[in-house]
PDB file of N, CA and C in Angstrom:
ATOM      1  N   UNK A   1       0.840  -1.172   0.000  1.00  0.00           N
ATOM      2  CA  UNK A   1       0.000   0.000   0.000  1.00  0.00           C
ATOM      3  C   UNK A   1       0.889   1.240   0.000  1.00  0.00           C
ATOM      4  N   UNK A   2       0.448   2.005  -0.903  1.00  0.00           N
ATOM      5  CA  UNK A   2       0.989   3.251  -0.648  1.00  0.00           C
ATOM      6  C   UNK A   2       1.007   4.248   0.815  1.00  0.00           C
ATOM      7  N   UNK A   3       1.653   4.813   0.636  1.00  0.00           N
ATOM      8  CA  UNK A   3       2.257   5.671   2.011  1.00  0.00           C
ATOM      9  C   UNK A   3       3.381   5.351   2.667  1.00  0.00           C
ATOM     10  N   UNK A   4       3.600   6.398   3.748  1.00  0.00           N
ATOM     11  CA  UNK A   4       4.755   6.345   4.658  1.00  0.00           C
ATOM     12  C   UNK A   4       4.848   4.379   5.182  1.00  0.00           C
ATOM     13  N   UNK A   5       6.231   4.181   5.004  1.00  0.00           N
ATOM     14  CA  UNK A   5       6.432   2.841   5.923  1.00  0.00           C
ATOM     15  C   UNK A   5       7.231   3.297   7.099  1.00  0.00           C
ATOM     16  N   UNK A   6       6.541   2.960   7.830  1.00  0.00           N
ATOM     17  CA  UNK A   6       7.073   2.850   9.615  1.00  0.00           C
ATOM     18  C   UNK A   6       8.123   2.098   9.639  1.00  0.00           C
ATOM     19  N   UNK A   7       8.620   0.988   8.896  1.00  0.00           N
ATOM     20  CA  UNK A   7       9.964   0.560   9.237  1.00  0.00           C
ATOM     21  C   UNK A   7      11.240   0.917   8.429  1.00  0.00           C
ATOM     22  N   UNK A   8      11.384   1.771   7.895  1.00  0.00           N
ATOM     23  CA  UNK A   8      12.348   2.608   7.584  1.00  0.00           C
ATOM     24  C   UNK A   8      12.124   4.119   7.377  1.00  0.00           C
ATOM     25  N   UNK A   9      13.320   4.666   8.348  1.00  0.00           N
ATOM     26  CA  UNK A   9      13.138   6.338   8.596  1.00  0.00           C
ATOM     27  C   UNK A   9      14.284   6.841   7.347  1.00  0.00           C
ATOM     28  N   UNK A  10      13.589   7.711   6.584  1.00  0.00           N
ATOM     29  CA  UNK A  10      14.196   8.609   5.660  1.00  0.00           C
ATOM     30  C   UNK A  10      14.516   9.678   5.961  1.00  0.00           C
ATOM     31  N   UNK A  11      16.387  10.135   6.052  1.00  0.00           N
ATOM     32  CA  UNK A  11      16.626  11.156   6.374  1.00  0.00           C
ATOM     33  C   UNK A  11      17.007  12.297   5.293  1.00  0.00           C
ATOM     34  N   UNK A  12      15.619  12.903   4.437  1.00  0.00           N
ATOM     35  CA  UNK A  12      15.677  13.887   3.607  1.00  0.00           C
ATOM     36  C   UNK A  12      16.365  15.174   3.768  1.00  0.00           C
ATOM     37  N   UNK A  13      17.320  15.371   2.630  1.00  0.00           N
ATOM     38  CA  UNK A  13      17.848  16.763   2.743  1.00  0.00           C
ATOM     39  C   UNK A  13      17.494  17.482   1.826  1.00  0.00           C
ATOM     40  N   UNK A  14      17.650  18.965   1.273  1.00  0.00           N
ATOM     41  CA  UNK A  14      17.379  19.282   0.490  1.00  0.00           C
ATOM     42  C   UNK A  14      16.192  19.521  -0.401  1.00  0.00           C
ATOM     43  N   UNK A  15      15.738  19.428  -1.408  1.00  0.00           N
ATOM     44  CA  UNK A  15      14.416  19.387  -2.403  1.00  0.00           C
ATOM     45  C   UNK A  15      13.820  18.009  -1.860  1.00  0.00           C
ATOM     46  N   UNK A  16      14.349  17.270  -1.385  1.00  0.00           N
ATOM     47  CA  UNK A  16      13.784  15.900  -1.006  1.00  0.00           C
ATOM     48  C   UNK A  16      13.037  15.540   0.039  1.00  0.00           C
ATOM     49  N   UNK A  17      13.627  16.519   0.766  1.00  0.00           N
ATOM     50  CA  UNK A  17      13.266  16.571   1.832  1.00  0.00           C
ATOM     51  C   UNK A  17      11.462  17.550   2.242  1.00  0.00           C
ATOM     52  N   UNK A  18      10.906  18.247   1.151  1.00  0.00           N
ATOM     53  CA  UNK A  18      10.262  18.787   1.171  1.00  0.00           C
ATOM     54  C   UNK A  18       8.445  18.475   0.041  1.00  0.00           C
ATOM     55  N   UNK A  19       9.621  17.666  -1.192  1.00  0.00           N
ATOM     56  CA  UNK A  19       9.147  17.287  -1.843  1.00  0.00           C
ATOM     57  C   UNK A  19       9.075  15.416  -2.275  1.00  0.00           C
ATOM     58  N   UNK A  20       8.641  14.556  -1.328  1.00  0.00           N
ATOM     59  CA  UNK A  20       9.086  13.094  -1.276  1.00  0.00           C
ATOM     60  C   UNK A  20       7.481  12.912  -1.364  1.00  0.00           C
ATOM     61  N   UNK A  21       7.797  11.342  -2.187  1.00  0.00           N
ATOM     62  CA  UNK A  21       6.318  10.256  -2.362  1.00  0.00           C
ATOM     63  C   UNK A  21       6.079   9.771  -1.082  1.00  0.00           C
ATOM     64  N   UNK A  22       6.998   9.115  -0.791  1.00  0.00           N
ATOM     65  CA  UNK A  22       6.590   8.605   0.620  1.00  0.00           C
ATOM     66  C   UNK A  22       6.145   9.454   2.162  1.00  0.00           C
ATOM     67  N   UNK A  23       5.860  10.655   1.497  1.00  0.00           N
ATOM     68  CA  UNK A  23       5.062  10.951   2.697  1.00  0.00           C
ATOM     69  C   UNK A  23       3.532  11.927   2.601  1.00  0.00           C
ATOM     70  N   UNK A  24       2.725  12.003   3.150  1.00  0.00           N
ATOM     71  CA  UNK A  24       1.778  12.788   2.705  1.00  0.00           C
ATOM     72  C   UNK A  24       2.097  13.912   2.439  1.00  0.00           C
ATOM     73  N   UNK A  25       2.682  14.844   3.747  1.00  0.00           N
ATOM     74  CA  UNK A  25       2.872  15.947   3.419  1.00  0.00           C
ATOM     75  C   UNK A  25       4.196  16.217   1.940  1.00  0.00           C
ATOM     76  N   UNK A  26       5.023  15.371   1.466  1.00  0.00           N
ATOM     77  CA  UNK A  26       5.584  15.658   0.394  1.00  0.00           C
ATOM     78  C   UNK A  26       4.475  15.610  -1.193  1.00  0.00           C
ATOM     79  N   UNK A  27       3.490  14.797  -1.023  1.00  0.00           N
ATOM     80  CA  UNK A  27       2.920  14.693  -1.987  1.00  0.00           C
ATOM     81  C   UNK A  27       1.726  15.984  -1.773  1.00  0.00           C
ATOM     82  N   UNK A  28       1.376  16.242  -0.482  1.00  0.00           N
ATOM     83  CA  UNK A  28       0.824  17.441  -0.688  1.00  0.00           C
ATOM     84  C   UNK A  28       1.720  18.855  -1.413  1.00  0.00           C
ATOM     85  N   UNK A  29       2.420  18.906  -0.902  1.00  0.00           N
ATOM     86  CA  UNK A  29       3.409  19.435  -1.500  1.00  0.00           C
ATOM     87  C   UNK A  29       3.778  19.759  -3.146  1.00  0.00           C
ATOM     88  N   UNK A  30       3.664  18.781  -3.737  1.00  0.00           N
ATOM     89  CA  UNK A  30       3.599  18.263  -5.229  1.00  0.00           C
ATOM     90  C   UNK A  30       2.513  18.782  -5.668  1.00  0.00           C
ATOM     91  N   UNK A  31       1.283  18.775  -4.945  1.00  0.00           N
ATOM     92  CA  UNK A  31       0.567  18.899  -5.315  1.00  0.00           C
ATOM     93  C   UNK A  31      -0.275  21.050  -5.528  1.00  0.00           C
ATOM     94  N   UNK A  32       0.407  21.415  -4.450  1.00  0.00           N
ATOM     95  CA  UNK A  32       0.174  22.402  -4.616  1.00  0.00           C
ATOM     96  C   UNK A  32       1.228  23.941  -5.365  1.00  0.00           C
ATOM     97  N   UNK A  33       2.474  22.940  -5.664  1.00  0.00           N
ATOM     98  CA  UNK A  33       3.326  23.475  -6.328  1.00  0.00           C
ATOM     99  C   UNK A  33       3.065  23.029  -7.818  1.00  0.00           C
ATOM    100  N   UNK A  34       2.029  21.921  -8.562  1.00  0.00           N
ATOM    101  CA  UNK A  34       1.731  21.935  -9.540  1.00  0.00           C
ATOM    102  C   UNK A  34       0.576  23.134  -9.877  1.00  0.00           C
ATOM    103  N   UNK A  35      -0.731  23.266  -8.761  1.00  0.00           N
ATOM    104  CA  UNK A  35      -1.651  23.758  -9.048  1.00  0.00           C
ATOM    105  C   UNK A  35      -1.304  25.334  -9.635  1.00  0.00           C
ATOM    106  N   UNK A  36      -0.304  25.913  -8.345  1.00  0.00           N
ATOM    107  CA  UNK A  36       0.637  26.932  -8.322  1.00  0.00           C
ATOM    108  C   UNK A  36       1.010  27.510  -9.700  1.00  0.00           C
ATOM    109  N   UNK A  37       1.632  26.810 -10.265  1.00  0.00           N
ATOM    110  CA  UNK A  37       2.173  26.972 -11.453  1.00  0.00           C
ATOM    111  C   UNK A  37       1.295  26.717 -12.541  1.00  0.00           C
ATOM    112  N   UNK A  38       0.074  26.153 -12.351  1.00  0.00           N
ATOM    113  CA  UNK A  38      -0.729  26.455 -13.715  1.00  0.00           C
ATOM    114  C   UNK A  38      -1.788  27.263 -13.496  1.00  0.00           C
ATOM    115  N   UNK A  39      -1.880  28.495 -12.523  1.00  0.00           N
ATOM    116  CA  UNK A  39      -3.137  29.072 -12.677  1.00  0.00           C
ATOM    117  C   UNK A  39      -1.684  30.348 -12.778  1.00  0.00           C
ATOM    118  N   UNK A  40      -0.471  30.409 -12.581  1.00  0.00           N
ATOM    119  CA  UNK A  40       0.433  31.410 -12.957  1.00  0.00           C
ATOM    120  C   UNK A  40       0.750  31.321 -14.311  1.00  0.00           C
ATOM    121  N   UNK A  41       0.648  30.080 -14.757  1.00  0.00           N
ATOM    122  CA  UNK A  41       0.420  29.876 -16.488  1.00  0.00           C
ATOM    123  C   UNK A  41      -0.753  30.621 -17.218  1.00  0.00           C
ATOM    124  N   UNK A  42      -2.070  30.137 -16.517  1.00  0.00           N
ATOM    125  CA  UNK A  42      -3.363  30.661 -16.951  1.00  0.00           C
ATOM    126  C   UNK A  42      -3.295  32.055 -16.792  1.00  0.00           C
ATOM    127  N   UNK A  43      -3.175  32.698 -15.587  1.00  0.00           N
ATOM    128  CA  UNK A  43      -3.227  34.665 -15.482  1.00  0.00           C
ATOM    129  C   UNK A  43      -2.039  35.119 -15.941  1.00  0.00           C
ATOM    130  N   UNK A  44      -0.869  34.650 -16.735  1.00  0.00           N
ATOM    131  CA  UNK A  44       0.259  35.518 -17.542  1.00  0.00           C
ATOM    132  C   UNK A  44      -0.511  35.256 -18.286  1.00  0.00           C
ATOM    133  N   UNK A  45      -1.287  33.793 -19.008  1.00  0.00           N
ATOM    134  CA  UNK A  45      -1.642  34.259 -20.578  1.00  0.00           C
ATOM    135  C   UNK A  45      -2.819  35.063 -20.924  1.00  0.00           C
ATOM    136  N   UNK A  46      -3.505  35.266 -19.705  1.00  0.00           N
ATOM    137  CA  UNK A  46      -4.923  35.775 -19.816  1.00  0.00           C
ATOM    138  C   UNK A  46      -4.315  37.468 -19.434  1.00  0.00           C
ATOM    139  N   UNK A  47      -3.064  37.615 -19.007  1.00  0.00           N
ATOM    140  CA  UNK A  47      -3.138  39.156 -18.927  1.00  0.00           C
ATOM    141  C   UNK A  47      -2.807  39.547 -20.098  1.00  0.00           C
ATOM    142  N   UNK A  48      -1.888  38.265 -20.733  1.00  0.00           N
ATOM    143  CA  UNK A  48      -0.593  39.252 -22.169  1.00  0.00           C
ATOM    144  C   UNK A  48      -2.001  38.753 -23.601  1.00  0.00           C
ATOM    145  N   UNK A  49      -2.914  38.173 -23.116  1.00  0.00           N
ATOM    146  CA  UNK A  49      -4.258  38.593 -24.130  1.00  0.00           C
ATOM    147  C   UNK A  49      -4.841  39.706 -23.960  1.00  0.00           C
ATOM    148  N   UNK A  50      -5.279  39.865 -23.286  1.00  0.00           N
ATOM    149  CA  UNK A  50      -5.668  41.330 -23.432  1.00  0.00           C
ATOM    150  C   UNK A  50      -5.037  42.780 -22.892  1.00  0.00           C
ATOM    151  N   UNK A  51      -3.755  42.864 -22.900  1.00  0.00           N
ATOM    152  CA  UNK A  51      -2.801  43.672 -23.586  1.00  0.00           C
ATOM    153  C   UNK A  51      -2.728  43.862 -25.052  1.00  0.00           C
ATOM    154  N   UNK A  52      -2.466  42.557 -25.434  1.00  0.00           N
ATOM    155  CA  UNK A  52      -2.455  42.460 -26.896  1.00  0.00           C
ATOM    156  C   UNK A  52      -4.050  43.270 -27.581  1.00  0.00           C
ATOM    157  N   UNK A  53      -5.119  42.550 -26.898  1.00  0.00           N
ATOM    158  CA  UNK A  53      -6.274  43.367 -27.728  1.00  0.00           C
ATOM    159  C   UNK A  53      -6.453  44.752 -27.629  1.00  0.00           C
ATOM    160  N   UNK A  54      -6.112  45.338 -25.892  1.00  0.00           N
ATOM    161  CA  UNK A  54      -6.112  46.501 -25.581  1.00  0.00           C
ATOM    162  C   UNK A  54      -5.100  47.526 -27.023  1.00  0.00           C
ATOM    163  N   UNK A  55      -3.847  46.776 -27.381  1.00  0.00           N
ATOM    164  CA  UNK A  55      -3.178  47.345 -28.180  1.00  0.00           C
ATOM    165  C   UNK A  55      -3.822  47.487 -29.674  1.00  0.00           C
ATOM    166  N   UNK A  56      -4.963  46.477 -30.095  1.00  0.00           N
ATOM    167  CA  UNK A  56      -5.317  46.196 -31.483  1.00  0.00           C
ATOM    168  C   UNK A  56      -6.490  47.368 -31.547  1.00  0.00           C
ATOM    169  N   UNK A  57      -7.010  47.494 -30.465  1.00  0.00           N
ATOM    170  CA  UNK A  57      -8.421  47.982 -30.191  1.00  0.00           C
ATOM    171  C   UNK A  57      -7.685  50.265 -30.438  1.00  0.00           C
ATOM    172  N   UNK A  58      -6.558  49.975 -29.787  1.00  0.00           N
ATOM    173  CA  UNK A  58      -6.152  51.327 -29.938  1.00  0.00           C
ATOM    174  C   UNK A  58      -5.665  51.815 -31.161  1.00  0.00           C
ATOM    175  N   UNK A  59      -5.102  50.783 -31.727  1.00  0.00           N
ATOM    176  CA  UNK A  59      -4.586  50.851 -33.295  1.00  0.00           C
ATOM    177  C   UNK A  59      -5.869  50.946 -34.280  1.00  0.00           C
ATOM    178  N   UNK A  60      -7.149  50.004 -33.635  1.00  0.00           N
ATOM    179  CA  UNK A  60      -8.104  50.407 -34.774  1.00  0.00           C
ATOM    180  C   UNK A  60      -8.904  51.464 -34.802  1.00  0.00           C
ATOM    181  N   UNK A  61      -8.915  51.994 -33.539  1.00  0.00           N
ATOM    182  CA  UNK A  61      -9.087  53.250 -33.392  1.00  0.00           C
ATOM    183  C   UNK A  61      -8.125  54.447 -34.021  1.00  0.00           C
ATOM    184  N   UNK A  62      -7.204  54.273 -33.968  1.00  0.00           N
ATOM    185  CA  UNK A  62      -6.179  55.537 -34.643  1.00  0.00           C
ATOM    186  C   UNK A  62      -6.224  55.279 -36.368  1.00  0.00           C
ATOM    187  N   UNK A  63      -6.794  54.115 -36.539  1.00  0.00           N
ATOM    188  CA  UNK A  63      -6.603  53.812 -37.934  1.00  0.00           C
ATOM    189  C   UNK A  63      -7.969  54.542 -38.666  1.00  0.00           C
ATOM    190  N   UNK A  64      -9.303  54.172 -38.155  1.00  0.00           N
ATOM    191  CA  UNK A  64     -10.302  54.983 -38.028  1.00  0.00           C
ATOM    192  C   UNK A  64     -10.423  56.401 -37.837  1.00  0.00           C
ATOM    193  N   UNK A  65      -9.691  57.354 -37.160  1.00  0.00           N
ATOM    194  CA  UNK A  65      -9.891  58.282 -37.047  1.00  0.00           C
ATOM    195  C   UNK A  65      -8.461  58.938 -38.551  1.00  0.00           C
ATOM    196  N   UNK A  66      -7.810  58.344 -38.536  1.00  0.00           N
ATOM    197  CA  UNK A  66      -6.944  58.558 -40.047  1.00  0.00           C
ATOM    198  C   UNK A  66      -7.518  58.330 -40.818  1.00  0.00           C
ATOM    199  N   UNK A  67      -8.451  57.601 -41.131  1.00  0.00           N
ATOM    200  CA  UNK A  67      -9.407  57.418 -42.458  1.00  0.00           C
ATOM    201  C   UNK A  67     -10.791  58.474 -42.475  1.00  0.00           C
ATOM    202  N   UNK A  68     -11.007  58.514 -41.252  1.00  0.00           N
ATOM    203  CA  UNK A  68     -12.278  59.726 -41.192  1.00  0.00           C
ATOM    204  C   UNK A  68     -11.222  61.006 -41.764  1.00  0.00           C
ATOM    205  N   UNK A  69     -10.309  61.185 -40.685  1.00  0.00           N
ATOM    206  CA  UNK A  69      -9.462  62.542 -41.569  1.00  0.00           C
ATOM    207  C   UNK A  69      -9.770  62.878 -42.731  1.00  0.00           C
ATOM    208  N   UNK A  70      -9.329  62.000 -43.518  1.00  0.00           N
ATOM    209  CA  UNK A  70      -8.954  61.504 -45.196  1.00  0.00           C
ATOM    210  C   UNK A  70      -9.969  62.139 -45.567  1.00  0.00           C
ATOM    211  N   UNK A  71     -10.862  61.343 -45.506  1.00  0.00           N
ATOM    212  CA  UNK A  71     -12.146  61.465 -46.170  1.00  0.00           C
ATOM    213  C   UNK A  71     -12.984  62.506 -46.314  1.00  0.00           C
ATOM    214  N   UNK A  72     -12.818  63.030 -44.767  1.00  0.00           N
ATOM    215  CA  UNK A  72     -13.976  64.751 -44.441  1.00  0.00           C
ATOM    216  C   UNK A  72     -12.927  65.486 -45.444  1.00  0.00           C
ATOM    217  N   UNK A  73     -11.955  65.877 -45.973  1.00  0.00           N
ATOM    218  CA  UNK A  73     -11.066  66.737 -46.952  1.00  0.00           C
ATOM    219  C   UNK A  73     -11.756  66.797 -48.518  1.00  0.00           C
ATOM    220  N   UNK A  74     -12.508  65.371 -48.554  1.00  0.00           N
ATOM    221  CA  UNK A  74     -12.633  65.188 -50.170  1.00  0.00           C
ATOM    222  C   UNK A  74     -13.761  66.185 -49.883  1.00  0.00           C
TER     223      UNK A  74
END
């Protein structure tokens, strides 16, 4: 069965020590350093989207008001 075995003590150092299968709290661990990192995946890409539109939306606006220019002259 999975989990900690009581007859051998693991003396973790390091990343191992924080992040190990054999114990709950390491797999909790795992677990919230995955979640971590994909909702920091999800809100960089959901901010640098709409930057990007914020930028398209201003360009089609300046592009629009250069073509109204144009035009009120004829």
């Amino acid at each position: 069965m999975a989990g900690h075995d009581a007859q051998s003590q693991h003396q973790f150092t390091g990343f191992l020590k924080y992040f190990n299968v054999s114990t709950i709290t390491g797999r909790r661990n795992y677990v919230i350093a995955t979640n971590t990192g994909i909702a920091a995946i999800c809100l960089f890409c959901k901010l640098r989207s709409k930057k990007k539109a914020q930028a398209a939306i201003t360009e089609n606006k300046l592009y629009v008001v250069l073509l109204w220019g144009r035009t009120s002259g004829i």
